[in-house]
Protein backbone atom coordinates (compact mmCIF):
# COMPACT_ATOMS: atom_id res chain seq x y z
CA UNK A 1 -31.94 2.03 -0.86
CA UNK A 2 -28.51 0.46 -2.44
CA UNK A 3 -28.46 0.37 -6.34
CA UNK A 4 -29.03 -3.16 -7.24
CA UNK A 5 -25.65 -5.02 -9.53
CA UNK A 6 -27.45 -4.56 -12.85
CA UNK A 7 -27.87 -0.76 -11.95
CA UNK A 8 -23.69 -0.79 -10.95
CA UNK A 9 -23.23 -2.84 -14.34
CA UNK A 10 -25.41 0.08 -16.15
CA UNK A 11 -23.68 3.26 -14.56
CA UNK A 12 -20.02 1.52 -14.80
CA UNK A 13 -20.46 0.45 -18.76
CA UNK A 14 -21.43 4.36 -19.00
CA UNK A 15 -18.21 5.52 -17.09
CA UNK A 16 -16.40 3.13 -19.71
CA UNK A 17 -17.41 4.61 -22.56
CA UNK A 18 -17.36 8.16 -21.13
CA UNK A 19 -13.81 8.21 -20.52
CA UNK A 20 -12.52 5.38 -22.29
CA UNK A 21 -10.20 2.11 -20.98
CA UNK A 22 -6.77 4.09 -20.98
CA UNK A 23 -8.38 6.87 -19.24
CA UNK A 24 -9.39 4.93 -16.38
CA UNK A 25 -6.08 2.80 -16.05
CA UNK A 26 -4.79 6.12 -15.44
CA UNK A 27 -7.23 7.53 -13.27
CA UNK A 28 -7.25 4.51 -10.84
CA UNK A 29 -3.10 4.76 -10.97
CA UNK A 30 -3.13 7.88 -10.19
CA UNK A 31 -5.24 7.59 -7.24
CA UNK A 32 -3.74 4.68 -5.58
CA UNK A 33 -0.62 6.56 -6.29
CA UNK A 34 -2.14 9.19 -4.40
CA UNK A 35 -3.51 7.07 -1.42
CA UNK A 36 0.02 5.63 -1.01
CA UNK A 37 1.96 8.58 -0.90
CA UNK A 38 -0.85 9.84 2.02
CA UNK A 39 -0.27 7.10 4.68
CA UNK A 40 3.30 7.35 4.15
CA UNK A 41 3.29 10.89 4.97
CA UNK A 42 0.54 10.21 7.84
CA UNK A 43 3.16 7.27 8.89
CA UNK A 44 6.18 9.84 8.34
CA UNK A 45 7.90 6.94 7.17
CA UNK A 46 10.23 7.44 4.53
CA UNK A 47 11.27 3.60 4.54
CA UNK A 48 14.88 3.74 4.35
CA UNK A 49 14.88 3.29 8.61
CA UNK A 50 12.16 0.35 8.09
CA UNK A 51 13.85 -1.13 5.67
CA UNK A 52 17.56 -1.18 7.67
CA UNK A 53 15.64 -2.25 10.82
CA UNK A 54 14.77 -5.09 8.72
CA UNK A 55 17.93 -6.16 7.50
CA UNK A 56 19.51 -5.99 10.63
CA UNK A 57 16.90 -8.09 12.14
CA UNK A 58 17.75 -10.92 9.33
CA UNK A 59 21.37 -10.81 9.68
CA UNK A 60 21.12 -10.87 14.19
CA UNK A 61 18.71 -14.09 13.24
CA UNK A 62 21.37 -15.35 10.69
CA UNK A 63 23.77 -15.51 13.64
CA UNK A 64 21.46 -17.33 16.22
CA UNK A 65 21.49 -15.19 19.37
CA UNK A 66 17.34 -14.66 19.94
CA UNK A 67 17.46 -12.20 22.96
CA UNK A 68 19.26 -9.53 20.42
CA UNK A 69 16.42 -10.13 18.05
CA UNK A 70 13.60 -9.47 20.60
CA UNK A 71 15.51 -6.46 21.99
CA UNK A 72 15.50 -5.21 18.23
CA UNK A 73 12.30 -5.81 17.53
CA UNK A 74 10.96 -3.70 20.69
CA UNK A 75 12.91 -1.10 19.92
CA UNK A 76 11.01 -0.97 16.26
């Protein structure tokens, strides 16, 4: 049996006033914080690499030659 929306509205009002607005900003940064900083260590991406893969894949396109692109982007 799911809890119907006015039940949600009830228990989330109660949450509110529980641990106040500011308290829950944090909480909820906090844990996507948290869930970020998992699947980048799950990934063991760092992002530097990713992010110089990238740029060399937007200057190779800059310059027009599209079999150097496709053999970077296999190699990513």
């Amino acid at each position: 049996m799911s809890p119907s929306p006015m039940q949600l509205l009830i228990i989330g009002l109660i949450i509110l006033v529980l641990f106040g607005a500011s308290r829950l900003g944090e909480v909820g940064k906090g844990l996507g914080d948290g869930i970020r900083n998992f699947k980048k260590g799950i990934s063991g991406d760092d992002g530097e690499d990713s992010k110089a893969d990238a740029k060399q894949l937007k200057e190779t396109a800059r310059d027009g030659n599209p079999s150097e692109v496709a053999e970077k982007k296999e190699k990513v």
